[in-house]
PDB file of N, CA and C in Angstrom:
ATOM      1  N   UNK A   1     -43.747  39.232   8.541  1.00  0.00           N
ATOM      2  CA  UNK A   1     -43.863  37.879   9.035  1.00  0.00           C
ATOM      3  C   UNK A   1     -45.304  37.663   9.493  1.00  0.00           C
ATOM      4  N   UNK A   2     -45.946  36.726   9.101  1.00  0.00           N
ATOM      5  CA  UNK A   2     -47.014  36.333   9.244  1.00  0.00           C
ATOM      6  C   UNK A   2     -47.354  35.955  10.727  1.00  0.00           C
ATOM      7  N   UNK A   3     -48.511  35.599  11.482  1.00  0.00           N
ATOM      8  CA  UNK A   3     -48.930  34.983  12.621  1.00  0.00           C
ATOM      9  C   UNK A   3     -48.525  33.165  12.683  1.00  0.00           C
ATOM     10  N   UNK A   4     -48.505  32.823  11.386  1.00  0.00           N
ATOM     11  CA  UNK A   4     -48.598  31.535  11.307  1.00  0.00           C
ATOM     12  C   UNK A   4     -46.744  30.894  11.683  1.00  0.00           C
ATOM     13  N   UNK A   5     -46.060  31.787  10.684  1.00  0.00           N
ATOM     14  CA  UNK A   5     -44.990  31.629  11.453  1.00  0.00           C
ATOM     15  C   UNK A   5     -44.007  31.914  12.092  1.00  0.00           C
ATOM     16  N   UNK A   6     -44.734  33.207  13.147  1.00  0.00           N
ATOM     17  CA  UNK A   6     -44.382  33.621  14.228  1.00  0.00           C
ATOM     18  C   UNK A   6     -44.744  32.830  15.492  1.00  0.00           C
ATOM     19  N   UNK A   7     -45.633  32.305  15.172  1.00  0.00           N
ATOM     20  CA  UNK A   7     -46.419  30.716  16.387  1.00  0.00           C
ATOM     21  C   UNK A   7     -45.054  30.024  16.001  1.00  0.00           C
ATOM     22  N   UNK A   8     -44.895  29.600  14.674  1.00  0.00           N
ATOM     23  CA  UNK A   8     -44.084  28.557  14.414  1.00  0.00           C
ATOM     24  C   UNK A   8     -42.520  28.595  15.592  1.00  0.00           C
ATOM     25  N   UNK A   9     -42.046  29.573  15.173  1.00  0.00           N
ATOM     26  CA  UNK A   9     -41.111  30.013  15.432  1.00  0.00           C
ATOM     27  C   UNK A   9     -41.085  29.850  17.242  1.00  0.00           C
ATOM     28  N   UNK A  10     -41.859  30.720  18.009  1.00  0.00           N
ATOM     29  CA  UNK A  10     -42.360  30.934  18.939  1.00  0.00           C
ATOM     30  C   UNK A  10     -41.988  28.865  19.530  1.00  0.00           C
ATOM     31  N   UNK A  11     -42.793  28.398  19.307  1.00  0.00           N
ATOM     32  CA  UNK A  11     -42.746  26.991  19.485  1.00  0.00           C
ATOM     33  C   UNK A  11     -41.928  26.183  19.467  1.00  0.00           C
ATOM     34  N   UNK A  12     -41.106  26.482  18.123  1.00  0.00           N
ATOM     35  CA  UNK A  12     -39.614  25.468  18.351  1.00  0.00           C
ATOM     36  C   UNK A  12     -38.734  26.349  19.050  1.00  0.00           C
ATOM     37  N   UNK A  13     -38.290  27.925  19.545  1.00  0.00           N
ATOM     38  CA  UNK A  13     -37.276  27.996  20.336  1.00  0.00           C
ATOM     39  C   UNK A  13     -37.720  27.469  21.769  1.00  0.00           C
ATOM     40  N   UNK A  14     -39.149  27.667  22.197  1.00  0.00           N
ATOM     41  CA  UNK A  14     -39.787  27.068  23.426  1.00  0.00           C
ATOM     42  C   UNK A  14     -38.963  25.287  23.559  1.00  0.00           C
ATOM     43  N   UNK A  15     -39.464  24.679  22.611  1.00  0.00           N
ATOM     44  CA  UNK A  15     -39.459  23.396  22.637  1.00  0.00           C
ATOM     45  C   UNK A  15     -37.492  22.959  23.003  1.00  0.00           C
ATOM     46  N   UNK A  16     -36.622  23.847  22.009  1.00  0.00           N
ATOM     47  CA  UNK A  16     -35.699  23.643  21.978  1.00  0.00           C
ATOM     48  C   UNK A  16     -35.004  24.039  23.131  1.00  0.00           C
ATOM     49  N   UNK A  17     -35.549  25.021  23.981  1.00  0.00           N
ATOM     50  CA  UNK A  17     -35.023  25.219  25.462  1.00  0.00           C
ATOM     51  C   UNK A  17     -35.694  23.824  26.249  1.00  0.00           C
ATOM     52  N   UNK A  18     -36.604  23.678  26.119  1.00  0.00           N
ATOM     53  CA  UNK A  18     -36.820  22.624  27.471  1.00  0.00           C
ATOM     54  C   UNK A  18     -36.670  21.167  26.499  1.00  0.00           C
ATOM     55  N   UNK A  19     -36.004  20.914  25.732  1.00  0.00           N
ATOM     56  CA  UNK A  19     -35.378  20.119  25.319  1.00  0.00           C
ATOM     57  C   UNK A  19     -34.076  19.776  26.166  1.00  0.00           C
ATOM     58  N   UNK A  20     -33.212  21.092  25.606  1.00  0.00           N
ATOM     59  CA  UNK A  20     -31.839  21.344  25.756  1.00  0.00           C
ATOM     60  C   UNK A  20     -31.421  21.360  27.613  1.00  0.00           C
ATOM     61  N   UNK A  21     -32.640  21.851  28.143  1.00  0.00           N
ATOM     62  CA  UNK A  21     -32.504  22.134  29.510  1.00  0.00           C
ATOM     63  C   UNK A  21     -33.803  21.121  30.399  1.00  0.00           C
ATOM     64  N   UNK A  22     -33.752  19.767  30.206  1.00  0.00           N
ATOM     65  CA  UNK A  22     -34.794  19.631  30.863  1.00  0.00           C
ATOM     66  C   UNK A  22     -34.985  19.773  32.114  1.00  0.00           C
ATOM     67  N   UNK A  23     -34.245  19.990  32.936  1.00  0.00           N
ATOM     68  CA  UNK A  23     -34.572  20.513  34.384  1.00  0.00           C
ATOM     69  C   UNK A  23     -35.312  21.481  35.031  1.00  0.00           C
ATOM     70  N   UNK A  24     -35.545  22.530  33.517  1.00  0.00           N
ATOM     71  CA  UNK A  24     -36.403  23.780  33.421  1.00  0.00           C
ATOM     72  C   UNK A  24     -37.662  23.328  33.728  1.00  0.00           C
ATOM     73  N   UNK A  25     -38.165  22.071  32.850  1.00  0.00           N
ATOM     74  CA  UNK A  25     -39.648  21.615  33.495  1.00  0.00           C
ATOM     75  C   UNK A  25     -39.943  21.419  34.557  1.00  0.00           C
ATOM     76  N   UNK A  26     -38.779  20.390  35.212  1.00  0.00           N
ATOM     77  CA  UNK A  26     -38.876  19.824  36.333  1.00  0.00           C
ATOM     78  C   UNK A  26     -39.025  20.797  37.724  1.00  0.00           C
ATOM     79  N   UNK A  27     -37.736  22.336  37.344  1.00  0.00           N
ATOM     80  CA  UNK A  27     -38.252  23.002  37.970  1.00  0.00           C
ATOM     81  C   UNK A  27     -39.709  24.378  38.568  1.00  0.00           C
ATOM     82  N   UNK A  28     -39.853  24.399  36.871  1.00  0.00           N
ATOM     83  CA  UNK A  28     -40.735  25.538  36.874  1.00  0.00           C
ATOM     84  C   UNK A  28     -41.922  24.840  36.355  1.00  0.00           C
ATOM     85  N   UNK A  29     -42.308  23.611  35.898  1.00  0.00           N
ATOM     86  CA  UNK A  29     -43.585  23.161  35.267  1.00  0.00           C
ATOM     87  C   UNK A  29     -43.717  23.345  33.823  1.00  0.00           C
ATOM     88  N   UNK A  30     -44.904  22.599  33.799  1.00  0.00           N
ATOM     89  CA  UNK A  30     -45.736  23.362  32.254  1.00  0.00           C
ATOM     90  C   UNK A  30     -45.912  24.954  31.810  1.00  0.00           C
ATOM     91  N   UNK A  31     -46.158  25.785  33.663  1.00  0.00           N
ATOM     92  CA  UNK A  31     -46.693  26.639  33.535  1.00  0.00           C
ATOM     93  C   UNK A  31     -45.153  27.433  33.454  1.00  0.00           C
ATOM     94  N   UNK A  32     -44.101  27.012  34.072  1.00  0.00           N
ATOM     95  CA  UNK A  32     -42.860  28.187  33.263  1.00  0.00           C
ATOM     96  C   UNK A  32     -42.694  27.792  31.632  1.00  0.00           C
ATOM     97  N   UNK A  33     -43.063  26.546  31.000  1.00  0.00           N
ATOM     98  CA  UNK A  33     -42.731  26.504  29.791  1.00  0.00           C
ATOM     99  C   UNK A  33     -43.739  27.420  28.621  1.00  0.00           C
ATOM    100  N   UNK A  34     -45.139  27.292  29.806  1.00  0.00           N
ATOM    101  CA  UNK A  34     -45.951  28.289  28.849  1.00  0.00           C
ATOM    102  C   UNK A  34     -45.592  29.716  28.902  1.00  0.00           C
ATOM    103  N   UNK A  35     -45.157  30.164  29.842  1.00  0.00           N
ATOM    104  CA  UNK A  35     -44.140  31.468  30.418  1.00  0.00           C
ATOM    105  C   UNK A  35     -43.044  31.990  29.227  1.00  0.00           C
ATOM    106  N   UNK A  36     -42.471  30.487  29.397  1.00  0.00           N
ATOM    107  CA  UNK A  36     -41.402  30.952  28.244  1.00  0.00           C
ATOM    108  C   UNK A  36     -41.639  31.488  26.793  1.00  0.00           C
ATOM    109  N   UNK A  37     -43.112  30.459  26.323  1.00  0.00           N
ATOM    110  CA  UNK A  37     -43.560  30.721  24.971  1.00  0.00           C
ATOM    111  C   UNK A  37     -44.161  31.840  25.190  1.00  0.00           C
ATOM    112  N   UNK A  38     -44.727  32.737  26.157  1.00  0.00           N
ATOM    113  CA  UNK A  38     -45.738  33.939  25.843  1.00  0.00           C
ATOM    114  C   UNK A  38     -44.434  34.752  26.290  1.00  0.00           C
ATOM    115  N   UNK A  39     -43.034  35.108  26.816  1.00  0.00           N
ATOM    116  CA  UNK A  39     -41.840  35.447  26.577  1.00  0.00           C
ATOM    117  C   UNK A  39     -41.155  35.682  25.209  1.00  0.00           C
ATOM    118  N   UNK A  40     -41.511  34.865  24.451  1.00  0.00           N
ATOM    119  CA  UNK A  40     -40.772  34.864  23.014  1.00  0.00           C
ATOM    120  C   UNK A  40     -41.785  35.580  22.448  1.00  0.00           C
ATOM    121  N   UNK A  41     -43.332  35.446  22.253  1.00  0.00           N
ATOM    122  CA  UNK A  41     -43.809  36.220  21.580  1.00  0.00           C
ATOM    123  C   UNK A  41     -43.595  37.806  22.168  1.00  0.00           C
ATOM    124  N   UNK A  42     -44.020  37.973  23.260  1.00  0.00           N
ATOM    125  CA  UNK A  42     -43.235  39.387  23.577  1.00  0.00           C
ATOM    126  C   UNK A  42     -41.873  39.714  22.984  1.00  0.00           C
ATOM    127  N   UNK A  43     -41.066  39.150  22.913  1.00  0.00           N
ATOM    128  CA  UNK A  43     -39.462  39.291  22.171  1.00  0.00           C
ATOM    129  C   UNK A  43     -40.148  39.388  20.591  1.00  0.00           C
ATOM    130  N   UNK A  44     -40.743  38.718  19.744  1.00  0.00           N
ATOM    131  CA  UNK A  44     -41.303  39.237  18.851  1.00  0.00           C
ATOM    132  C   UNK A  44     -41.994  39.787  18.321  1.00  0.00           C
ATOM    133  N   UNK A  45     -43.292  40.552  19.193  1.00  0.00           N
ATOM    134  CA  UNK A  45     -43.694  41.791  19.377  1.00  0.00           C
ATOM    135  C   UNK A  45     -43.393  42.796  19.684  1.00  0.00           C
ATOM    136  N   UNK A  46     -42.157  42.898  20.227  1.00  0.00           N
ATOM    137  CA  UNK A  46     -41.123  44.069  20.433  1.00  0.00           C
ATOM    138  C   UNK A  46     -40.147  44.016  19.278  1.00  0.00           C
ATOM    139  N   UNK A  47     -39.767  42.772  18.664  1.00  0.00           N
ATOM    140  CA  UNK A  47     -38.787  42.893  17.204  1.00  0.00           C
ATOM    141  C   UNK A  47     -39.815  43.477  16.584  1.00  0.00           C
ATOM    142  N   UNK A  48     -40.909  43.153  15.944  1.00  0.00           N
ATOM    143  CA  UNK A  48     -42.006  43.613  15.333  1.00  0.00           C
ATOM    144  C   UNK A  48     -41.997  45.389  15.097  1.00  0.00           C
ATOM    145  N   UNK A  49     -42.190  45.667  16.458  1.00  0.00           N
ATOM    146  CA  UNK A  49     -42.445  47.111  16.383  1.00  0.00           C
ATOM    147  C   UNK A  49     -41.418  47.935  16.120  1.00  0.00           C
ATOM    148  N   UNK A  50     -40.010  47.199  16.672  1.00  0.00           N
ATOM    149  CA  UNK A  50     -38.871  47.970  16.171  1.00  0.00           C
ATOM    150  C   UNK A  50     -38.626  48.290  14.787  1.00  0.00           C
ATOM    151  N   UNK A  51     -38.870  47.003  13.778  1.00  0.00           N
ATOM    152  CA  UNK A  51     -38.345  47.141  12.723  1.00  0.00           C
ATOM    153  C   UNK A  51     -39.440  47.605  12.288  1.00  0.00           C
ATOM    154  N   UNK A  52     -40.801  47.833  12.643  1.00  0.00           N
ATOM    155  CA  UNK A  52     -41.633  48.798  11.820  1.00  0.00           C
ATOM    156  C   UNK A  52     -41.571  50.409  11.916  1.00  0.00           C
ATOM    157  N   UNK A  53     -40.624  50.571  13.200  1.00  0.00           N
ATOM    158  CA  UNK A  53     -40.011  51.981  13.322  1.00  0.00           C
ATOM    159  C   UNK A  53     -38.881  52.127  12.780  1.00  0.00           C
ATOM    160  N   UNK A  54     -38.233  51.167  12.291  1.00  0.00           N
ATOM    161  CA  UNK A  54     -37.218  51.197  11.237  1.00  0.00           C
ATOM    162  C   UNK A  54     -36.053  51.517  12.864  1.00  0.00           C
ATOM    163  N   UNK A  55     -35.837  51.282  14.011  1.00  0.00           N
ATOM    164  CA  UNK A  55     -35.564  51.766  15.410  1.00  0.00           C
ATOM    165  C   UNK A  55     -34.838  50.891  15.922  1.00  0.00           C
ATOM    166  N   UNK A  56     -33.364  50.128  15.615  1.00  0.00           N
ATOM    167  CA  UNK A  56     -32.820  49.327  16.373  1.00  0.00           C
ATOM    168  C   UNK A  56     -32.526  49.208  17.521  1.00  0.00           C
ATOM    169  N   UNK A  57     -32.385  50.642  17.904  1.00  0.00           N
ATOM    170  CA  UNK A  57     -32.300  50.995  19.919  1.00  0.00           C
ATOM    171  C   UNK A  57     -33.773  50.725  20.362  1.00  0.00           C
ATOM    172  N   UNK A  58     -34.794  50.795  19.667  1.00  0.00           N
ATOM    173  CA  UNK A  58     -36.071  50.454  20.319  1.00  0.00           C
ATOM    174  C   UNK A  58     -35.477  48.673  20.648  1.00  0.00           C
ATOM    175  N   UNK A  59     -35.082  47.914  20.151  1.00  0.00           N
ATOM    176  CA  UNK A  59     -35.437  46.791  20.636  1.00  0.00           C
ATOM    177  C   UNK A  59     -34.261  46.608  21.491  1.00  0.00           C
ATOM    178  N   UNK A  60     -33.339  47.099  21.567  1.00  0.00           N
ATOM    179  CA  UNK A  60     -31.755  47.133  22.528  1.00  0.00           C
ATOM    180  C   UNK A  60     -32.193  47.648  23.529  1.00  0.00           C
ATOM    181  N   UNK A  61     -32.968  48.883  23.619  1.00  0.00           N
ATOM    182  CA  UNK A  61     -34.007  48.935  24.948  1.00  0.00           C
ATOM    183  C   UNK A  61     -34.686  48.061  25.427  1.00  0.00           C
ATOM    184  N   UNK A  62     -35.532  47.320  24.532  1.00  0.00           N
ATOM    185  CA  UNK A  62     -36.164  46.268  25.411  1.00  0.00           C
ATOM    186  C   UNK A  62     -35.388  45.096  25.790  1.00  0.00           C
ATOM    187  N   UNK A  63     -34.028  44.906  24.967  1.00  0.00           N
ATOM    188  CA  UNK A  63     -33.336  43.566  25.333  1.00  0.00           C
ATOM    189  C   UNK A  63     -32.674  44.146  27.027  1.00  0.00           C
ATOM    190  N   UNK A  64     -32.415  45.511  26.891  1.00  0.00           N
ATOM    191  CA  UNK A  64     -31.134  45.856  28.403  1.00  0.00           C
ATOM    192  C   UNK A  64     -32.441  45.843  29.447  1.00  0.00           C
ATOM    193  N   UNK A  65     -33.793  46.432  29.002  1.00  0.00           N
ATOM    194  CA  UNK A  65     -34.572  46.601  29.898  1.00  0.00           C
ATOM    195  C   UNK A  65     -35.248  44.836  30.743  1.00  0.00           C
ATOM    196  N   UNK A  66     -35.270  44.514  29.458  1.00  0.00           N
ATOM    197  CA  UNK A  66     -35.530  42.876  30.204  1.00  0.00           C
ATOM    198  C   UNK A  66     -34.336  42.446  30.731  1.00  0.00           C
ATOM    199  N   UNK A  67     -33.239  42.249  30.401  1.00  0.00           N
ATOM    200  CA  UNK A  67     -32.190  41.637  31.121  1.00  0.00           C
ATOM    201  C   UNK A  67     -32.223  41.859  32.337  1.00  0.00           C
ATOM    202  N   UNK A  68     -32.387  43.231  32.805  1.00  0.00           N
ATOM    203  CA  UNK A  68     -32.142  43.547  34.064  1.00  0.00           C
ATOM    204  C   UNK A  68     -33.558  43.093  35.056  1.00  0.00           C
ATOM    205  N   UNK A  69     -34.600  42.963  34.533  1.00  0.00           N
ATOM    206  CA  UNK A  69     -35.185  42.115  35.149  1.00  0.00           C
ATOM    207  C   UNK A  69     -34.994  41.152  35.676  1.00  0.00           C
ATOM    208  N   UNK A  70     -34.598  39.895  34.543  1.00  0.00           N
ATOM    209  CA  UNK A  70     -34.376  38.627  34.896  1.00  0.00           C
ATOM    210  C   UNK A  70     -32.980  38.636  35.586  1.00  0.00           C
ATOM    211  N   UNK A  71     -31.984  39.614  35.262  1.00  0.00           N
ATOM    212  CA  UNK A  71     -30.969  39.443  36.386  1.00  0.00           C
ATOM    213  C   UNK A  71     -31.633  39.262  37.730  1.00  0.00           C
ATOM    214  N   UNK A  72     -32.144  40.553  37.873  1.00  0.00           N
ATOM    215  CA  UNK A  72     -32.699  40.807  39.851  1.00  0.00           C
ATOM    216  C   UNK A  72     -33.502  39.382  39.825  1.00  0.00           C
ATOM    217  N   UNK A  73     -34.403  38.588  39.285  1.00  0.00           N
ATOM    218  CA  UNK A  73     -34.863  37.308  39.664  1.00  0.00           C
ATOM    219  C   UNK A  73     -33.658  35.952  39.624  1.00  0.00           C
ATOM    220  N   UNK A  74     -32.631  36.231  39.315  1.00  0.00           N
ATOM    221  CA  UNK A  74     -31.714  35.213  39.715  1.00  0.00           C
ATOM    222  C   UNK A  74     -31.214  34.317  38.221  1.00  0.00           C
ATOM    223  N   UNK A  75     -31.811  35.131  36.825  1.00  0.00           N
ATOM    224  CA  UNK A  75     -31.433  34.749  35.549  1.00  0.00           C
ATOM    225  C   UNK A  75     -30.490  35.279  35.230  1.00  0.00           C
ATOM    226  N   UNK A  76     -29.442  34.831  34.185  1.00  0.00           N
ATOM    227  CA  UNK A  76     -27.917  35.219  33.877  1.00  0.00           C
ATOM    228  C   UNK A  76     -28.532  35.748  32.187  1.00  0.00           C
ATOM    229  N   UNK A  77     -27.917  36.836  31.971  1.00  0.00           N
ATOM    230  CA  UNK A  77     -27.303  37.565  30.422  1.00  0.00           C
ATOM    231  C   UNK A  77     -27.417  36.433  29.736  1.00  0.00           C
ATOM    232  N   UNK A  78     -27.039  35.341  29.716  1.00  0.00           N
ATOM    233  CA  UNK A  78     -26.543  34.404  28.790  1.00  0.00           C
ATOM    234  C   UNK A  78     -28.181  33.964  28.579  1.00  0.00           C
ATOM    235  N   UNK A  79     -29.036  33.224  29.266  1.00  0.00           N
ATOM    236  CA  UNK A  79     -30.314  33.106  29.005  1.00  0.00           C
ATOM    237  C   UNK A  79     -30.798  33.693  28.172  1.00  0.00           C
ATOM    238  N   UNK A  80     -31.058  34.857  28.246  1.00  0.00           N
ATOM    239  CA  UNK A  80     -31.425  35.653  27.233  1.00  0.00           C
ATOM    240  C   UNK A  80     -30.996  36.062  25.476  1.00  0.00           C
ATOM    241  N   UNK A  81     -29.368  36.213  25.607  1.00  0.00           N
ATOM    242  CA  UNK A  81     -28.659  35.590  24.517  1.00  0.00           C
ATOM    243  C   UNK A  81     -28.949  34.620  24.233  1.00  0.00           C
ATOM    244  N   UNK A  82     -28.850  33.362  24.808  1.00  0.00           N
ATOM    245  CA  UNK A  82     -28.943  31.733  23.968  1.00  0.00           C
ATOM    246  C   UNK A  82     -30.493  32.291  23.344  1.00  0.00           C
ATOM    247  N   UNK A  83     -31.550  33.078  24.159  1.00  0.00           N
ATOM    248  CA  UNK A  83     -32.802  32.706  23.547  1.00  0.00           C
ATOM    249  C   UNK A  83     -33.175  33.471  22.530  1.00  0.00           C
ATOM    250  N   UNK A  84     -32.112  34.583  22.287  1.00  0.00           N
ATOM    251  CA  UNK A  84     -32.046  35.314  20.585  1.00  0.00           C
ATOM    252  C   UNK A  84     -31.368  34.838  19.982  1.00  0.00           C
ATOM    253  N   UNK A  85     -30.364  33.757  20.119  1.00  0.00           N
ATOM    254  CA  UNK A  85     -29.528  33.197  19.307  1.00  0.00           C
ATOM    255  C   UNK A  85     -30.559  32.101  18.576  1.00  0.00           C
ATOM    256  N   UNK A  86     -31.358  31.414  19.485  1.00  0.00           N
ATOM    257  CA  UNK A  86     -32.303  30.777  18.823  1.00  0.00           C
ATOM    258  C   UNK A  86     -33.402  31.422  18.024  1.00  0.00           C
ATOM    259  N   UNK A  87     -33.326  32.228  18.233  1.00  0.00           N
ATOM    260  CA  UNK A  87     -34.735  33.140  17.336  1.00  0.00           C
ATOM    261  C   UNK A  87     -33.946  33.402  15.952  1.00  0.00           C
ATOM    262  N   UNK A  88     -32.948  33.687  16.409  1.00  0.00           N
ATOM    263  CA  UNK A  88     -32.121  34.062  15.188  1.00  0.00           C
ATOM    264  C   UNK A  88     -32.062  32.680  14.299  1.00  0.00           C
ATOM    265  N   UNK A  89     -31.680  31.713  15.227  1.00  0.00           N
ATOM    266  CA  UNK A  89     -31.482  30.447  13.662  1.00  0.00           C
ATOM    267  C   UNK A  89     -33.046  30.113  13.440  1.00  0.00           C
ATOM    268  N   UNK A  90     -33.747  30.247  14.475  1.00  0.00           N
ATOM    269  CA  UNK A  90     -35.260  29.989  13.182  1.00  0.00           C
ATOM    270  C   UNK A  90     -35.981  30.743  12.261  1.00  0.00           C
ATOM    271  N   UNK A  91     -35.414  32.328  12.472  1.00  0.00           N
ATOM    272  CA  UNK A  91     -35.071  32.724  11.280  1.00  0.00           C
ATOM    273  C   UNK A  91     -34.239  32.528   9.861  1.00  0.00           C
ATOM    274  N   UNK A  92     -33.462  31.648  10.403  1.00  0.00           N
ATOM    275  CA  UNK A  92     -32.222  31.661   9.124  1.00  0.00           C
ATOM    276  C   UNK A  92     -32.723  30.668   8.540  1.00  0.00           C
ATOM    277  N   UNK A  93     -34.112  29.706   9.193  1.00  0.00           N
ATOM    278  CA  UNK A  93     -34.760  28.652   8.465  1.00  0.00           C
ATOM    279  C   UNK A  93     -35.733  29.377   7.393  1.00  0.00           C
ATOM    280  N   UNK A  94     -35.764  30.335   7.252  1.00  0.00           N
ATOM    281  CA  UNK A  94     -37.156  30.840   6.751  1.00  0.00           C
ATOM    282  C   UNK A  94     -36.411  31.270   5.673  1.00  0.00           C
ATOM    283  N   UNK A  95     -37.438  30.452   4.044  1.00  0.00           N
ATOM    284  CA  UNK A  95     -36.748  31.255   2.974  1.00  0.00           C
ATOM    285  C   UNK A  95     -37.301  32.841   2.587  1.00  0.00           C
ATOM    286  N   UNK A  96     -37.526  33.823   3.642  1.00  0.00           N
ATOM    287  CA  UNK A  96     -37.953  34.966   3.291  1.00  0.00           C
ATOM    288  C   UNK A  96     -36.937  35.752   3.879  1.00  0.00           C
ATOM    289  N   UNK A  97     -36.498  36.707   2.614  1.00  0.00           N
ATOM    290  CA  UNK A  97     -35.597  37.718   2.653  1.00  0.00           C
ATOM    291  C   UNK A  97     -35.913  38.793   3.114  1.00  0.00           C
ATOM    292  N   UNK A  98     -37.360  38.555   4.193  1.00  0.00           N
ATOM    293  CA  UNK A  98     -37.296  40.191   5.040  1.00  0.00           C
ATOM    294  C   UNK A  98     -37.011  39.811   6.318  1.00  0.00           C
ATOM    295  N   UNK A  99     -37.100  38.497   6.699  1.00  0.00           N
ATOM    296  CA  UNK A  99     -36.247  38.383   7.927  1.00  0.00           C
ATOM    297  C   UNK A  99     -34.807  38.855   8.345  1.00  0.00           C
ATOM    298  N   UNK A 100     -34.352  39.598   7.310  1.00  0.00           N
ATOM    299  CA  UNK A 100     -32.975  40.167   7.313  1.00  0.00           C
ATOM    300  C   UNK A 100     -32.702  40.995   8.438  1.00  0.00           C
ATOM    301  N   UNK A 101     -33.880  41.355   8.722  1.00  0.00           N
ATOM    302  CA  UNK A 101     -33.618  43.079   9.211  1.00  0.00           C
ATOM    303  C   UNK A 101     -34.223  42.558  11.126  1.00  0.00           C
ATOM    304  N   UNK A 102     -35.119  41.283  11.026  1.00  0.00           N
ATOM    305  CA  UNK A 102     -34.944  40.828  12.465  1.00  0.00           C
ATOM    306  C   UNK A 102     -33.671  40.034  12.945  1.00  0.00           C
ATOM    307  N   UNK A 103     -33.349  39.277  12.073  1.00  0.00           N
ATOM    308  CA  UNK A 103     -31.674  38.582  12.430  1.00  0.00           C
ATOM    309  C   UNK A 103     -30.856  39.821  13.110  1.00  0.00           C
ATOM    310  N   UNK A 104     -30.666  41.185  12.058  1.00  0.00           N
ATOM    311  CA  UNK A 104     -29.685  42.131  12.292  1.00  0.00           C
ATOM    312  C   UNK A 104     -30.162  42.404  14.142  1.00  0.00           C
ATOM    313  N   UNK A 105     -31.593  42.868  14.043  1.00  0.00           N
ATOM    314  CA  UNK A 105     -31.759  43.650  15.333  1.00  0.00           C
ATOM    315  C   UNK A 105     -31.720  42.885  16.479  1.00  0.00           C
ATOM    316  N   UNK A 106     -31.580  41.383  16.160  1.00  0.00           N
ATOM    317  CA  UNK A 106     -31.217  40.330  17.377  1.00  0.00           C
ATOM    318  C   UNK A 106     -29.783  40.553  17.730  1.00  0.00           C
ATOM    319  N   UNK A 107     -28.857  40.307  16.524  1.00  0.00           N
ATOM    320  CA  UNK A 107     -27.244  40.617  16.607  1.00  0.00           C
ATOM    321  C   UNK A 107     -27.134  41.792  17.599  1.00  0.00           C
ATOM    322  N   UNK A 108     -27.875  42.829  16.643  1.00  0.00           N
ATOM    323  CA  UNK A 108     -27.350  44.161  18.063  1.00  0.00           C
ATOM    324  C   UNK A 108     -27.427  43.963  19.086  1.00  0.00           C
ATOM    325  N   UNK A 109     -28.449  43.520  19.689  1.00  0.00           N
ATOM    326  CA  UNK A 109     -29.011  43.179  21.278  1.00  0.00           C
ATOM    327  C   UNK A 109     -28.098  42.289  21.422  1.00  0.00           C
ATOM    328  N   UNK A 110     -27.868  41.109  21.066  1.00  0.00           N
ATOM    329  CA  UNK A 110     -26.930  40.325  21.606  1.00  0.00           C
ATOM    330  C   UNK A 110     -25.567  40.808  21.952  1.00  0.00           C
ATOM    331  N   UNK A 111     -25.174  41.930  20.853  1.00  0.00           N
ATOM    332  CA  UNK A 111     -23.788  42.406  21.125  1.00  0.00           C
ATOM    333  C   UNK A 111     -23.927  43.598  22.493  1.00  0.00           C
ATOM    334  N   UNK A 112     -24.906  44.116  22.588  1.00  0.00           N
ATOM    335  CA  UNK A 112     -24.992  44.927  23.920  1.00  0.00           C
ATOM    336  C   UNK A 112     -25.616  44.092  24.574  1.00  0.00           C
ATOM    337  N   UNK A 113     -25.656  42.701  24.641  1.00  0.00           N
ATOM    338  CA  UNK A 113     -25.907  42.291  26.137  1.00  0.00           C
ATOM    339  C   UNK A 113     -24.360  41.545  26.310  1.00  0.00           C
ATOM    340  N   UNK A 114     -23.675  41.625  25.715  1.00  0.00           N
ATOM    341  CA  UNK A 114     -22.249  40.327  25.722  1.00  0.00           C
ATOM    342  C   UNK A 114     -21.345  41.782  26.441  1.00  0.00           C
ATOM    343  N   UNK A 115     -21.832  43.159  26.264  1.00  0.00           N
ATOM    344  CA  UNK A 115     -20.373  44.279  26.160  1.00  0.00           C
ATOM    345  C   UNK A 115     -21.194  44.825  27.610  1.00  0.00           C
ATOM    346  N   UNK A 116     -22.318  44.415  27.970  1.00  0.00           N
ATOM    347  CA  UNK A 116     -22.617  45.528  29.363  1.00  0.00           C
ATOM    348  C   UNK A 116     -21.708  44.578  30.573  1.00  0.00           C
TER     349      UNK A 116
END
């Protein structure tokens, strides 16, 4: 996956949370929405490296290891799910058939964050 549309990507799940949630602005600003977008690229710099280790527990590590972050700050499991569920459908926009293997390693994480 290219830089060009990993920004892409990066941008509409941003946009589509403080769409979906506008109270998020109201409460956290511009500066949690820019938060959120340099959040997703971390989530795809960690998909990145997983699937270049061919390593699906590498990124199930980073999904349990972040969760439990944003738990102790007062964020719910589900946040985090909705925001791979969205990564996942702007993948499913992309006609490239190597996004296969980031869809899969989102599913996993999602299924060990739904079973902890």
């Amino acid at each position: 996956m290219n830089s060009a549309i990993a920004n892409k990507i990066v941008t509409e799940v941003t946009e589509e949370i403080y769409t979906e949630y506008p109270e998020l602005l109201q409460k956290f600003g511009e500066a949690g929405k820019q938060k959120c977008q340099e959040d997703n690229e971390h989530h795809l710099n960690q998909l990145r490296a997983a699937i270049h280790h061919d390593n699906v527990k590498m990124f199930i590590d980073y999904a349990e290891w972040l969760n439990g972050i944003l738990t102790s700050r007062g964020m719910k499991t589900d946040h985090l799910i909705d925001n791979f569920e969205r990564l996942i459908k702007q993948f499913k926009k992309q006609k490239n058939e190597g996004v296969q293997k980031h869809i899969a390693f989102l599913q996993k994480a999602i299924e060990r964050l739904e079973n902890k």
